[in-house]
Protein backbone atom coordinates (compact mmCIF):
# COMPACT_ATOMS: atom_id res chain seq x y z
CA UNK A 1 -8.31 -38.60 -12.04
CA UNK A 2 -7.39 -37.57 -8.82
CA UNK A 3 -3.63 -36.41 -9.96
CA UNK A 4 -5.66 -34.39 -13.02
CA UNK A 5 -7.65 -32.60 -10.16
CA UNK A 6 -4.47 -31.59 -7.99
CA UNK A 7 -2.61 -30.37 -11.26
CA UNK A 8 -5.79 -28.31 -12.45
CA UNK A 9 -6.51 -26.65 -8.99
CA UNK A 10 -2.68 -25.89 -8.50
CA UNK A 11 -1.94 -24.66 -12.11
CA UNK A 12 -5.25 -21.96 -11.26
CA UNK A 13 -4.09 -20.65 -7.94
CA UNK A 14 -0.87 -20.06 -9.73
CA UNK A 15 -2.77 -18.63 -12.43
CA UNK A 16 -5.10 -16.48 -10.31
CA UNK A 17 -1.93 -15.21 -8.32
CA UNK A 18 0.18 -14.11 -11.25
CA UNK A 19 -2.60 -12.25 -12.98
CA UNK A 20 -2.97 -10.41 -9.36
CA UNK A 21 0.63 -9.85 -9.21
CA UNK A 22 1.00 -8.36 -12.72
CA UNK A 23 -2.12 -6.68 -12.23
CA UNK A 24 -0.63 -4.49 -8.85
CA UNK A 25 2.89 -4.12 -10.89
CA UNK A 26 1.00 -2.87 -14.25
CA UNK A 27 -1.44 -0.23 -11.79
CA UNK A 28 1.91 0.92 -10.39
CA UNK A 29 4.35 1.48 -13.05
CA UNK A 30 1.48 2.87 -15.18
CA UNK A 31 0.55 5.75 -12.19
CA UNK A 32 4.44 6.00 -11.68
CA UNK A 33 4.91 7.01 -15.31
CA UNK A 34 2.08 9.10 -15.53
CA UNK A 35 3.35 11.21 -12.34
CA UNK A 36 6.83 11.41 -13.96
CA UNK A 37 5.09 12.45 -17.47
CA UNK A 38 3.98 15.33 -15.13
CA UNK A 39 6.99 16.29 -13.79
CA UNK A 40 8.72 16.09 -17.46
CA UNK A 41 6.12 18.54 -18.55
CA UNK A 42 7.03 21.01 -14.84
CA UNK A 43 10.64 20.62 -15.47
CA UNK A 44 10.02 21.90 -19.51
CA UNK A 45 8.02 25.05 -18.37
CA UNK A 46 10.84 26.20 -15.89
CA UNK A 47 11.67 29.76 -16.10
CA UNK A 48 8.53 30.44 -18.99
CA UNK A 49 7.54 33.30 -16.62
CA UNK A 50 4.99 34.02 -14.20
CA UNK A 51 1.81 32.94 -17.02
CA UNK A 52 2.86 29.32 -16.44
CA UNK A 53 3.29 29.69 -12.95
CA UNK A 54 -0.21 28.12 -11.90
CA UNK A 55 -0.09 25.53 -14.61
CA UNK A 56 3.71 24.34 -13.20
CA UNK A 57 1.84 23.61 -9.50
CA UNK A 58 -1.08 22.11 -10.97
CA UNK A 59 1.53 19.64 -12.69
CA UNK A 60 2.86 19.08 -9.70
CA UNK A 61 -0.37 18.41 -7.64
CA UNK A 62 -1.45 16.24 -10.37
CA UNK A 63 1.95 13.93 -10.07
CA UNK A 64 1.67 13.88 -6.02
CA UNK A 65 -2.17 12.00 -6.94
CA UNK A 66 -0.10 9.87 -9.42
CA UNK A 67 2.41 8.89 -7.34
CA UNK A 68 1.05 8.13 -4.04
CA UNK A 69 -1.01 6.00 -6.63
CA UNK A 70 1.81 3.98 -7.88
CA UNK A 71 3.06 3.79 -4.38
CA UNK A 72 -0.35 2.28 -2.93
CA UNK A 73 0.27 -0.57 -5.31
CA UNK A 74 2.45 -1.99 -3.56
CA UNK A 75 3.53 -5.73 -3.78
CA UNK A 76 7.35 -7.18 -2.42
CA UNK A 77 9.83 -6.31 -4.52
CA UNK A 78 7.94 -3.10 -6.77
CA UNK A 79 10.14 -0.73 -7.85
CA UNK A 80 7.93 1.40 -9.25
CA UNK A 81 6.12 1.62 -5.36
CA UNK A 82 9.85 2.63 -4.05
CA UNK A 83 10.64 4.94 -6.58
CA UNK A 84 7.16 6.64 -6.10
CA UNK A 85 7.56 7.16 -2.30
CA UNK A 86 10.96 8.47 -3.00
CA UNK A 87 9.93 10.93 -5.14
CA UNK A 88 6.92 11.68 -3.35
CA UNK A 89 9.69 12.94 0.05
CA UNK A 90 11.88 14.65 -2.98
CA UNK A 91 8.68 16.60 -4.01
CA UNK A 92 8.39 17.44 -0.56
CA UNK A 93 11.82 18.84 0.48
CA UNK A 94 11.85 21.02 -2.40
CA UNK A 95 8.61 22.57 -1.94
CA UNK A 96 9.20 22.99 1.66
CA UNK A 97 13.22 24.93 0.45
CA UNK A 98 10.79 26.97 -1.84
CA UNK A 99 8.88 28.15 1.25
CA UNK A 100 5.59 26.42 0.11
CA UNK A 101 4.20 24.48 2.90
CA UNK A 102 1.03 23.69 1.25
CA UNK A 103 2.68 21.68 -1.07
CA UNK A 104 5.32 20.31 1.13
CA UNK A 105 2.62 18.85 3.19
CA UNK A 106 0.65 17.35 0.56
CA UNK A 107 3.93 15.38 -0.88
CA UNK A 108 4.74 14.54 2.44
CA UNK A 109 1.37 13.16 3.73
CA UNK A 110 0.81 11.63 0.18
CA UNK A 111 4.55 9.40 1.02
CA UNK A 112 3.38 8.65 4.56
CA UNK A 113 -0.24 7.90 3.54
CA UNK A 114 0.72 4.93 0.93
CA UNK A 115 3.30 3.57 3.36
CA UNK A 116 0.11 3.22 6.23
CA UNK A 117 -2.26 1.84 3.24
CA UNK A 118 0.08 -0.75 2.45
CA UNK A 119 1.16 -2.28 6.06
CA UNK A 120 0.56 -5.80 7.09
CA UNK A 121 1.68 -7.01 10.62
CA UNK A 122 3.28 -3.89 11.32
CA UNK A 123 3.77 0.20 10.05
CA UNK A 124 6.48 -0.30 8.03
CA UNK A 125 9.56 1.30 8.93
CA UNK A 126 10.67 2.22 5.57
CA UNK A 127 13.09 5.37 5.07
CA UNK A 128 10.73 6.95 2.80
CA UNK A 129 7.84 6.70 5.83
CA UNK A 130 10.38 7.92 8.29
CA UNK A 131 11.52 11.29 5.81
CA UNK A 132 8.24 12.18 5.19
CA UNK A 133 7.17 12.15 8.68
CA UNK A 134 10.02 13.99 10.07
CA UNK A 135 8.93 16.52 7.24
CA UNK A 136 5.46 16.80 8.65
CA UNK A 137 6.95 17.51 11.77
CA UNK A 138 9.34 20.35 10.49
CA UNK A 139 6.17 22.06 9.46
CA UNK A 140 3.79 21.22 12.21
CA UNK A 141 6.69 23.23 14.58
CA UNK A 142 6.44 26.31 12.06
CA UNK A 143 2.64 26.68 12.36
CA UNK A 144 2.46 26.00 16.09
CA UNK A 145 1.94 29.72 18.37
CA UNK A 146 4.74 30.76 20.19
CA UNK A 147 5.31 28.77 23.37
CA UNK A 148 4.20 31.52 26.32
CA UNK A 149 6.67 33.05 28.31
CA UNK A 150 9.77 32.09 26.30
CA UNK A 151 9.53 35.11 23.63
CA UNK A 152 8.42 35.37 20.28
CA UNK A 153 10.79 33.41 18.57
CA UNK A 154 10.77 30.31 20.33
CA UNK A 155 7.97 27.85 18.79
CA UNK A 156 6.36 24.83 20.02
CA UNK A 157 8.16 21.76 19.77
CA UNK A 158 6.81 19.96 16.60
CA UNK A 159 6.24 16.29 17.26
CA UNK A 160 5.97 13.33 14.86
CA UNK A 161 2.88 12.16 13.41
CA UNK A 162 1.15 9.45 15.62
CA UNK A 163 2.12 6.41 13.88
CA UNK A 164 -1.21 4.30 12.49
CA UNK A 165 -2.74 1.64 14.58
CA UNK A 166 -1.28 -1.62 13.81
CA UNK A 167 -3.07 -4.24 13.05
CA UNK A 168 -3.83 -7.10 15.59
CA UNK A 169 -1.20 -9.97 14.69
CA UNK A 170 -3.61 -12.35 16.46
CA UNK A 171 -6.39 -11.38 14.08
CA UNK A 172 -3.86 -11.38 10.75
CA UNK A 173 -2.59 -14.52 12.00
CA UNK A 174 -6.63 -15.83 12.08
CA UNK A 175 -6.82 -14.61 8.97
CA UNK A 176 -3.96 -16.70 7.64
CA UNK A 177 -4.47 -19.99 9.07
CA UNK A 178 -8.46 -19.37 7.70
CA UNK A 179 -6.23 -19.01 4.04
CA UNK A 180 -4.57 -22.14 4.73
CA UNK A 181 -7.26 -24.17 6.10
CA UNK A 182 -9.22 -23.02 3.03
CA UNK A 183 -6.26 -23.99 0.52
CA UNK A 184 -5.94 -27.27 2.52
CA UNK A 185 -9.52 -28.22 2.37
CA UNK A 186 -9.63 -27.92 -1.42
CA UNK A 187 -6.74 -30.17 -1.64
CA UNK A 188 -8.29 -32.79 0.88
CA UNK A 189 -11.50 -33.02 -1.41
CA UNK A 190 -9.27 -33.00 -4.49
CA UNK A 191 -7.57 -35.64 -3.28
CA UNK A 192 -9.78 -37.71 -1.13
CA UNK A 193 -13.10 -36.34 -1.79
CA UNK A 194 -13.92 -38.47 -5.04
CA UNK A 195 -12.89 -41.47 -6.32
CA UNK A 196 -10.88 -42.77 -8.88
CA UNK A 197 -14.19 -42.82 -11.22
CA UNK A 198 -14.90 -39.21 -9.77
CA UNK A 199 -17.79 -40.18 -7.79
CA UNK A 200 -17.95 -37.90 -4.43
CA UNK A 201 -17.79 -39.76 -1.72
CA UNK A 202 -20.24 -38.04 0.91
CA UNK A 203 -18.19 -38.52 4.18
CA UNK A 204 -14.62 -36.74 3.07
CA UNK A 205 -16.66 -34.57 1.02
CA UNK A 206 -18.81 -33.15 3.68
CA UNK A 207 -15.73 -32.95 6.08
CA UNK A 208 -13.67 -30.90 3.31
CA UNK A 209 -16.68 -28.59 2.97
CA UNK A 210 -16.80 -27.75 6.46
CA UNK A 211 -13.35 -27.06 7.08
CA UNK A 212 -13.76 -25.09 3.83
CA UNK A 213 -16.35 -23.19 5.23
CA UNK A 214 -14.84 -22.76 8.66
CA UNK A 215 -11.32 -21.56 6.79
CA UNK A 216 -13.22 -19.15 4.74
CA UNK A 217 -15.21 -17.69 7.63
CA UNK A 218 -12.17 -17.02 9.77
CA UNK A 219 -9.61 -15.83 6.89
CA UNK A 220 -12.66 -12.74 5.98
CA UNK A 221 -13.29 -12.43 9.84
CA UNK A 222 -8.99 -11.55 10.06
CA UNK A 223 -9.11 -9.22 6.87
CA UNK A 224 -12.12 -7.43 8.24
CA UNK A 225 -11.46 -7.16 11.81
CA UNK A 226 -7.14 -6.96 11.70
């Protein structure tokens, strides 16, 4: 009885974590299709004249949504996520050759924005994050006034965008010994909390709950507060 329990409760966290993993991989590849549908459609209008000139940036707004979509859904391993931010900085650099900044800093804040969304213990330092936010600080320096008393041509000094607060590792790593302690508890009452007859026995079974409890509390308090 007690082997049937263990099987069952393993077989649906494996269940429960594949569905969540092709879940994130179907959201992304889905938006990251989409966006390139979009940019298909820009690429097919080139040189159609100035009529199509609006509907060719709209196409392009409309993939920077898509694709800072697909690259929010991000999961170890996606590379729909990767190829997302990448073309998310490519989007970027081109507007920002074609002199239009508004653009330019939508792609680039769109590639930067995912990679913060999607950061655990640290900011990831991928080369996508660090692209983009060298890009932002190309065109920060352009819109910054002159610095005084050095002449008209000489601008500020751009900086690089502040990098995101990380999050506390003491309060992830609360968070993931409450997952474990949670995990463990079930198995403990799966294993010890009934007999062979399946008859709870009160003692493990209260025990089990309360380190249940305890695990759950601290693994929301670390998602919430990290």
């Amino acid at each position: 009885m007690r082997q049937r329990v263990v099987v069952v409760a393993g077989c649906a966290i494996a269940a429960a974590g594949a569905l969540v993993a092709a879940r994130v991989l179907s959201a992304s590849r889905a938006a990251w299709e989409a966006g390139e549908d979009r940019i298909a459609e820009y690429n097919r209008l080139a040189g159609s004249g100035a009529d199509d000139a609006e509907r060719r940036l709209a196409l392009l707004r409309e993939a920077i949504v898509l694709h800072r979509e697909a690259a929010s859904w991000d999961l170890p391993l996606n590379p729909w996520a990767r190829r997302a931010a990448a073309r998310l900085v490519t989007i970027g650099q081109k507007a920002e050759l074609a002199d239009d900044e508004d653009l330019a800093f939508s792609a680039y804040r769109a590639a930067r924005a995912s990679a913060m969304e999607t950061r655990t213990f640290a900011a990831p330092a991928t080369e996508a994050l660090d692209r983009a936010s060298r890009g932002i600080a190309r065109l920060s320096a352009r819109a910054l006034p002159p610095v005084r008393g050095q002449g008209s041509g000489v601008r500020g000094q751009g900086t690089l965008p502040a990098p995101a607060p990380d999050p506390d590792p003491w309060l992830s790593l609360l968070g993931a010994a409450g997952l474990v302690a949670w995990i463990a508890a079930a198995a403990a009452f799966a294993l010890r909390g009934m007999d062979e007859r399946g008859r709870i026995r009160p003692r493990a079974a209260i025990g089990s709950a309360a380190v249940a409890a305890a695990g759950l509390a601290s693994w929301l308090a670390g998602l919430s507060l990290a």
